[in-house]
C-alpha atoms as a PDB file:
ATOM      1  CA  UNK A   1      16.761  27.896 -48.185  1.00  0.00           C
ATOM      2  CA  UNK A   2      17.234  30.017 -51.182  1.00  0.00           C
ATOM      3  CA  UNK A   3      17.605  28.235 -54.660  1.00  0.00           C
ATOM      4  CA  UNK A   4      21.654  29.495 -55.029  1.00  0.00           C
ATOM      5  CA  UNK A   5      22.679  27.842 -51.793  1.00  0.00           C
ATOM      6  CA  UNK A   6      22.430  24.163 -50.931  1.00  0.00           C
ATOM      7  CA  UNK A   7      23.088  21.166 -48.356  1.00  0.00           C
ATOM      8  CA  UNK A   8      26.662  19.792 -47.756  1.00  0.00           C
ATOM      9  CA  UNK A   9      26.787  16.676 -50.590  1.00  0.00           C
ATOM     10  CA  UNK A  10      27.303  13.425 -48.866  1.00  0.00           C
ATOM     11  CA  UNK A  11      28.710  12.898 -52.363  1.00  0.00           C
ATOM     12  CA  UNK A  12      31.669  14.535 -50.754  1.00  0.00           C
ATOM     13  CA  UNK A  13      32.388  12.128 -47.841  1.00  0.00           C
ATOM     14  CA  UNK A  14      31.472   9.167 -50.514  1.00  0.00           C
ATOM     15  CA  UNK A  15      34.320  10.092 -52.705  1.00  0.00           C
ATOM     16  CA  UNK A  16      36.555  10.960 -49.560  1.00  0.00           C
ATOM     17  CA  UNK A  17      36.232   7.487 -47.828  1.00  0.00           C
ATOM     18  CA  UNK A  18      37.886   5.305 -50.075  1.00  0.00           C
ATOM     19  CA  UNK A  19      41.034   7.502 -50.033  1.00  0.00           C
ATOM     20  CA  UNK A  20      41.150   7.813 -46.311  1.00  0.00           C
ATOM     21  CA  UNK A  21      40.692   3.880 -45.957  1.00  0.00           C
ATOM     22  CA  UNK A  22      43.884   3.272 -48.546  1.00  0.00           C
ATOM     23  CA  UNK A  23      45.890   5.612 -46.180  1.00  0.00           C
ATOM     24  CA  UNK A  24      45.201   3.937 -43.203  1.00  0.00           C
ATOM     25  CA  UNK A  25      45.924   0.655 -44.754  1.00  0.00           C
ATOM     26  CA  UNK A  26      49.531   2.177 -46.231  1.00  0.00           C
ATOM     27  CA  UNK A  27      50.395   3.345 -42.141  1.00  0.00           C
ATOM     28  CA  UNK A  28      49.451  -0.352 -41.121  1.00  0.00           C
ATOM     29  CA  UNK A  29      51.798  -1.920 -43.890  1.00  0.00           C
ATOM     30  CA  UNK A  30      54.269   1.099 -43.443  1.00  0.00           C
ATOM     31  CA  UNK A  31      54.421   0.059 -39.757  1.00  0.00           C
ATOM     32  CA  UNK A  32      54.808  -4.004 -40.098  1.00  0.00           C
ATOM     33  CA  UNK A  33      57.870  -3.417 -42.946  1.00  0.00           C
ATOM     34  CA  UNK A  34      59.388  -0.567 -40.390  1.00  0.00           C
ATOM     35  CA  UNK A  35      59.050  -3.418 -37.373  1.00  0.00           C
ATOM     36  CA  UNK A  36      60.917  -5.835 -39.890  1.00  0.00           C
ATOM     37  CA  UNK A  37      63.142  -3.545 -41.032  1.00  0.00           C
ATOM     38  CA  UNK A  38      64.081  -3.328 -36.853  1.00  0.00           C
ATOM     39  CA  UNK A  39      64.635  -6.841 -36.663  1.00  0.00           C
ATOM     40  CA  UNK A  40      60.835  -7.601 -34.757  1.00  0.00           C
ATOM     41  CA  UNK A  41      59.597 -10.933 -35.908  1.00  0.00           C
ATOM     42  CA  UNK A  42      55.977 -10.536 -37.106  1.00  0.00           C
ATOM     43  CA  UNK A  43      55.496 -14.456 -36.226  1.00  0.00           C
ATOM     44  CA  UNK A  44      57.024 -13.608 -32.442  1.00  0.00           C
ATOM     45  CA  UNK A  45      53.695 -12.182 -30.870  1.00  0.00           C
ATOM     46  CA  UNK A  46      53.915 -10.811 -27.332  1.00  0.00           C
ATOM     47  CA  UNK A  47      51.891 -12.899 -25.314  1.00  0.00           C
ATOM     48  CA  UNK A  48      50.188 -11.830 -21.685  1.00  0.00           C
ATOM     49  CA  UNK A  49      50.680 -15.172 -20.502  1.00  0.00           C
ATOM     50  CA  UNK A  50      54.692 -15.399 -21.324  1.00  0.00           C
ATOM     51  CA  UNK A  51      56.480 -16.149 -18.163  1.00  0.00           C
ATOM     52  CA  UNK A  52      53.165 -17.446 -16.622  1.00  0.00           C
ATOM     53  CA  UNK A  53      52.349 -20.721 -15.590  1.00  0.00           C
ATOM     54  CA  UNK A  54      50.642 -22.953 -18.197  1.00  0.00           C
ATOM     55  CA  UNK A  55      46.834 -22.870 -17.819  1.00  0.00           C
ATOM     56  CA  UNK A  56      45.052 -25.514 -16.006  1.00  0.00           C
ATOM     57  CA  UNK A  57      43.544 -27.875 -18.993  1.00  0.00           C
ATOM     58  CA  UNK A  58      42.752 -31.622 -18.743  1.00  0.00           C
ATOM     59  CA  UNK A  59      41.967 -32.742 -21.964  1.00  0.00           C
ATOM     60  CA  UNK A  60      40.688 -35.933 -22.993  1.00  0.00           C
ATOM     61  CA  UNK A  61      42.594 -38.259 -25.917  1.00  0.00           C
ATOM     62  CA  UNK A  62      41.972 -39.176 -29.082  1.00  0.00           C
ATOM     63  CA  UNK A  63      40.397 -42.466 -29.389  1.00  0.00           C
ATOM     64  CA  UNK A  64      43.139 -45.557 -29.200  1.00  0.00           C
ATOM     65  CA  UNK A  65      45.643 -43.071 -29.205  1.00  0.00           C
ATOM     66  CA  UNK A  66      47.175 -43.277 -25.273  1.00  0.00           C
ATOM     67  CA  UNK A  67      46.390 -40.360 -22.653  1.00  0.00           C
ATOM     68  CA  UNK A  68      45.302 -37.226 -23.518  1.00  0.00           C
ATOM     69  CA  UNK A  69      46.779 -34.198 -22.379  1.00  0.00           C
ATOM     70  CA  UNK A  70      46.963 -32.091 -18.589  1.00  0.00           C
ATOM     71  CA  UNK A  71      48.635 -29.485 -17.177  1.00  0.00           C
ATOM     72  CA  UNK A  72      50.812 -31.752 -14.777  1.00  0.00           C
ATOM     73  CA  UNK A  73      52.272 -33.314 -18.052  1.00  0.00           C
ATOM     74  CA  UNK A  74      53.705 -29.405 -19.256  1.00  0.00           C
ATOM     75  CA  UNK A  75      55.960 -29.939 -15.761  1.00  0.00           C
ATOM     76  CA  UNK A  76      59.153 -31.623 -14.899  1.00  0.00           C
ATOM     77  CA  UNK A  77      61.314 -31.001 -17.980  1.00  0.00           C
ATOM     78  CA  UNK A  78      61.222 -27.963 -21.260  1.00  0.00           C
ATOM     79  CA  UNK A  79      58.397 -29.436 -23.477  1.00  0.00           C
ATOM     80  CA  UNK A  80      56.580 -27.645 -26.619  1.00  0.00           C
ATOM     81  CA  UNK A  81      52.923 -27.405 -27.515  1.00  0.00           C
ATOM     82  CA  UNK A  82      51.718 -27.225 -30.793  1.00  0.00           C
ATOM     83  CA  UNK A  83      48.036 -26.210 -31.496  1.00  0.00           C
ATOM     84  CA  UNK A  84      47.081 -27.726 -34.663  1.00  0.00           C
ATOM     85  CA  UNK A  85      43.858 -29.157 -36.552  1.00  0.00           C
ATOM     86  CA  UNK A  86      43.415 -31.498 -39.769  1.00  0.00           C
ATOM     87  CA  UNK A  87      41.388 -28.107 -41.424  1.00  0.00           C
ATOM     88  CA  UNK A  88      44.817 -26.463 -41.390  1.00  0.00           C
ATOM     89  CA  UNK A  89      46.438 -25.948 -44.609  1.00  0.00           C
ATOM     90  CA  UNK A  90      49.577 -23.921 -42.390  1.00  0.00           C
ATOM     91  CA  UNK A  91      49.656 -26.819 -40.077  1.00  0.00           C
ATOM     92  CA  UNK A  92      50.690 -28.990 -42.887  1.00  0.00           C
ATOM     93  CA  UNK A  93      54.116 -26.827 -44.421  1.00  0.00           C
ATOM     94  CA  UNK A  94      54.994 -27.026 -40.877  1.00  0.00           C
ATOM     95  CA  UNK A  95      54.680 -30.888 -40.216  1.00  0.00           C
ATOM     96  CA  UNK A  96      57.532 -31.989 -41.799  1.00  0.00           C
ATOM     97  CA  UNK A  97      59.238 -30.809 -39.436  1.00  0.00           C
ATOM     98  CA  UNK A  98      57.767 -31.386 -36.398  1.00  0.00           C
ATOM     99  CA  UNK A  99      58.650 -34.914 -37.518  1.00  0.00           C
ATOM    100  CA  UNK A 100      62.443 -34.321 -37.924  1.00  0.00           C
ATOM    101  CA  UNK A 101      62.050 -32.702 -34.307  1.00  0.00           C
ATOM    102  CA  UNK A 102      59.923 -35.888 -32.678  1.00  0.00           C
ATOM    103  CA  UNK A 103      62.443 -38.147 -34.592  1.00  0.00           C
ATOM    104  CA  UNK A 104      65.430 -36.566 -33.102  1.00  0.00           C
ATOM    105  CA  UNK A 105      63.769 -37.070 -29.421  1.00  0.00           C
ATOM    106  CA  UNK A 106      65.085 -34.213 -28.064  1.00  0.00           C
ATOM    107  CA  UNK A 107      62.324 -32.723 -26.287  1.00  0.00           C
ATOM    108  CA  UNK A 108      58.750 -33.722 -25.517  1.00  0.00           C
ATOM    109  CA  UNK A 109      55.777 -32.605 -28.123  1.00  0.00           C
ATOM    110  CA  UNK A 110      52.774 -32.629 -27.430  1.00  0.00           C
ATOM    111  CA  UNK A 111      49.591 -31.808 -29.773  1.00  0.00           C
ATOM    112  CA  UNK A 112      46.242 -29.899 -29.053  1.00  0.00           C
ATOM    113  CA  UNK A 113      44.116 -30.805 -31.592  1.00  0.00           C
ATOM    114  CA  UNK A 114      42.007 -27.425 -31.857  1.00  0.00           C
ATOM    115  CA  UNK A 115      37.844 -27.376 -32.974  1.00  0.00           C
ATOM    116  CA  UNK A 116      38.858 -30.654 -35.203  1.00  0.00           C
ATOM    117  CA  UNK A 117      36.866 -34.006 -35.060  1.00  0.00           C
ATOM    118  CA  UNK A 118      38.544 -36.983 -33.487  1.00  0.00           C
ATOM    119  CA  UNK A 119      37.928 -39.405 -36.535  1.00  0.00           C
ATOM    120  CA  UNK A 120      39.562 -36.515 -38.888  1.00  0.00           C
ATOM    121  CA  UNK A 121      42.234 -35.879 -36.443  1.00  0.00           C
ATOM    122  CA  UNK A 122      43.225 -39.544 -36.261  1.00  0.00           C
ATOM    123  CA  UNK A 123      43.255 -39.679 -40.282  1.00  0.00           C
ATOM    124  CA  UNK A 124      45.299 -36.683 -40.820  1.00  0.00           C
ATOM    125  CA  UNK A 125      47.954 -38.133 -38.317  1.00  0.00           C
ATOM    126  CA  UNK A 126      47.916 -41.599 -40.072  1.00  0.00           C
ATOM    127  CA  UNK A 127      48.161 -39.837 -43.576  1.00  0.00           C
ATOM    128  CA  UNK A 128      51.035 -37.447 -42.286  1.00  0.00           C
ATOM    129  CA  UNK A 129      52.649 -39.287 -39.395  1.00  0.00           C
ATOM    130  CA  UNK A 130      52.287 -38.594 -35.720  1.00  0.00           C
ATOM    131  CA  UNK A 131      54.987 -36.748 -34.258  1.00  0.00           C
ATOM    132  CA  UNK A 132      53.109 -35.807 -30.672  1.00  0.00           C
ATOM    133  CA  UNK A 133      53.827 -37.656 -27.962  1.00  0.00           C
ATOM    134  CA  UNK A 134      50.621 -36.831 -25.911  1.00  0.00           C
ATOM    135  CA  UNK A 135      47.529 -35.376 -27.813  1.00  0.00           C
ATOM    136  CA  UNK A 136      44.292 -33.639 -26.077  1.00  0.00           C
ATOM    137  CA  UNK A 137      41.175 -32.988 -27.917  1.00  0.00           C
ATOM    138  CA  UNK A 138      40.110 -29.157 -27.642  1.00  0.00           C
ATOM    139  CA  UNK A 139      36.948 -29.374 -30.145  1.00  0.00           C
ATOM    140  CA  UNK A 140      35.216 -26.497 -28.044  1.00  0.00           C
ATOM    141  CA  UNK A 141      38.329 -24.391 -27.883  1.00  0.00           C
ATOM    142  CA  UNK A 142      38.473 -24.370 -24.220  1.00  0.00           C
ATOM    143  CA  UNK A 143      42.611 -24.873 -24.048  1.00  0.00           C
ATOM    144  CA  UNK A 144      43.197 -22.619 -26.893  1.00  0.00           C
ATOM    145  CA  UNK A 145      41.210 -19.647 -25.295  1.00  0.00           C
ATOM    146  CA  UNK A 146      42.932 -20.401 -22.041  1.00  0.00           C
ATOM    147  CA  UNK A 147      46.510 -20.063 -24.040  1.00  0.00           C
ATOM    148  CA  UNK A 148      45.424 -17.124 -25.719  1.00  0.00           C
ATOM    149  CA  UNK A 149      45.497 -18.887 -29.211  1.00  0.00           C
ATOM    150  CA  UNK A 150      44.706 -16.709 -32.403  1.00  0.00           C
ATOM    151  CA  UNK A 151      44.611 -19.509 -35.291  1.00  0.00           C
ATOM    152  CA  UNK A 152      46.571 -22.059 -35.510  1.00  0.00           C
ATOM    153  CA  UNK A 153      49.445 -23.096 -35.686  1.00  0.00           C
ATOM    154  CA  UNK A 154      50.826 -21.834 -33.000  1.00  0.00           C
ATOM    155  CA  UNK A 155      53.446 -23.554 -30.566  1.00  0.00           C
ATOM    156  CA  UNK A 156      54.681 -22.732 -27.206  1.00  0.00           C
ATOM    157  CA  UNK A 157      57.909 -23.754 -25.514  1.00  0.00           C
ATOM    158  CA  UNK A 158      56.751 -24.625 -21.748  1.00  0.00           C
ATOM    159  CA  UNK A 159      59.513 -24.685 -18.941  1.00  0.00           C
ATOM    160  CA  UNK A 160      60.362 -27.464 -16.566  1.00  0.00           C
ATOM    161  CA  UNK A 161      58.435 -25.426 -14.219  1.00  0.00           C
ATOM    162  CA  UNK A 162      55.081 -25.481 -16.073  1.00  0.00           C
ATOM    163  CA  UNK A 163      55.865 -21.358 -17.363  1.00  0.00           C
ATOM    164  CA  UNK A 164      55.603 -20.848 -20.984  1.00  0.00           C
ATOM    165  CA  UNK A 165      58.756 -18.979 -21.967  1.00  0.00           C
ATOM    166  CA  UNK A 166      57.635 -18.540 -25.515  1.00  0.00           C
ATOM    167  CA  UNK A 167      54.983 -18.531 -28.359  1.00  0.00           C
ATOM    168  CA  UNK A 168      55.587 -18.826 -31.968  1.00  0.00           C
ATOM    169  CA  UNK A 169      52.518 -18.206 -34.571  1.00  0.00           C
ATOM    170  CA  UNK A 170      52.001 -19.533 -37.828  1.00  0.00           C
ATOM    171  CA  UNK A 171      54.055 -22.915 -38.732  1.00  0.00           C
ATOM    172  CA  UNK A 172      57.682 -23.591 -37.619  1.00  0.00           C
ATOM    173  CA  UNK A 173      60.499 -23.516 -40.429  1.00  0.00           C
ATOM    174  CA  UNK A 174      63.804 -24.380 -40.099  1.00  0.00           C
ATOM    175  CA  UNK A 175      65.038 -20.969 -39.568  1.00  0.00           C
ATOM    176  CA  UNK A 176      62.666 -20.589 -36.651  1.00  0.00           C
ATOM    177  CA  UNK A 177      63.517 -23.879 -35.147  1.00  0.00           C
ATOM    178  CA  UNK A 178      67.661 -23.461 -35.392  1.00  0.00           C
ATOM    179  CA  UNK A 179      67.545 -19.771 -34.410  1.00  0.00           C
ATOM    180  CA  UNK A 180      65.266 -19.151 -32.219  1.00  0.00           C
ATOM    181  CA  UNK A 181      63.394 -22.580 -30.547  1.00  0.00           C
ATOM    182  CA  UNK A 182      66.091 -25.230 -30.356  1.00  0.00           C
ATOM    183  CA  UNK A 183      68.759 -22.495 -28.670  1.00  0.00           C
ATOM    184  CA  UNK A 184      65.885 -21.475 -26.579  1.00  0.00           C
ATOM    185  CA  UNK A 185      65.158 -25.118 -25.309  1.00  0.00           C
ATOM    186  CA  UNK A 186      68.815 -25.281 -24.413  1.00  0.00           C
ATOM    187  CA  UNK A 187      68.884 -22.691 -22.659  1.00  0.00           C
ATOM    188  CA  UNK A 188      65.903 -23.664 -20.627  1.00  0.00           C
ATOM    189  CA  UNK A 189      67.318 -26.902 -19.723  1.00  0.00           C
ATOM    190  CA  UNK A 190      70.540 -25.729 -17.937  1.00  0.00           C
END
């Protein structure tokens, strides 16, 4: 090569990058606000196994805390399942009102507690209060993976027939539970 001409900078590209990574990042954002803006609920997420049968799980209890938790107990009448741990902070804004729901005994609740210890899952409940009314350990996230879990919380309202019918992520509030889960549960139940 001569001296007047010279090699593409990678200089270029360098400078380049940044701006094409903010632009990609505004389309993302652009996208979510449009879904809102069209009435989709970013905490409604579309899972493959809606309208399928639960997933076969038998998992064991807490210690001194009753049985834990199997399929055959997500059959014979509308029931929800909340994925939860003692390590999450979201879990505990939406606990509150899991109580109100478990106090009002309207419909079963029952508790995975996800990659959490047993001693620490016992503690949380006895700081907090224990709204499940079965609870299986999943410390090797065998039951989340098999309901398709992506952090928790998440909870899932499960049919008389053992067929989830829907799956809510991130923690429960009020508006979710008068709007959307308890007219859903009724519905299920006639």
């Amino acid at each position: 090569m001569s001296e007047g001409t010279s090699k593409p900078s990678s200089g270029r590209l360098t400078a380049i990058a940044p701006i094409i990574i903010v632009l990609l990042l505004v389309a993302v954002f652009a996208k979510r606000l449009i879904d809102v803006q069209d009435g989709l609920d970013p905490n409604q997420v579309k899972s493959v196994l809606l309208d399928t049968p639960v997933p076969d799980i038998d998992l064991p209890p807490l210690p001194e805390r009753g049985p834990g938790l199997a399929t055959e107990n997500l059959k014979g009448e509308v029931t929800l399942v909340n994925i939860w741990g003692s390590w999450c902070v979201a879990c505990l804004s939406e606990h509150p009102l899991l109580m109100e729901v478990a106090a009002e005994n309207t419909i079963p609740l029952h508790g995975i507690a996800w990659r959490d210890e047993p001693q620490a899952s016992l503690r949380w409940l006895a700081r907090n209060g224990d709204p499940f009314d079965l609870i299986g350990q999943d410390p090797f996230s065998e039951a989340a993976i098999a309901f398709g879990v992506t952090g928790a919380p998440e909870t899932f309202v499960v049919d008389s027939a053992g067929v989830i019918r829907y799956k809510h992520v991130g923690p429960i509030t009020m508006t979710d539970w008068t709007e959307t889960i308890a007219p859903l549960v009724e519905q299920l139940r006639q």
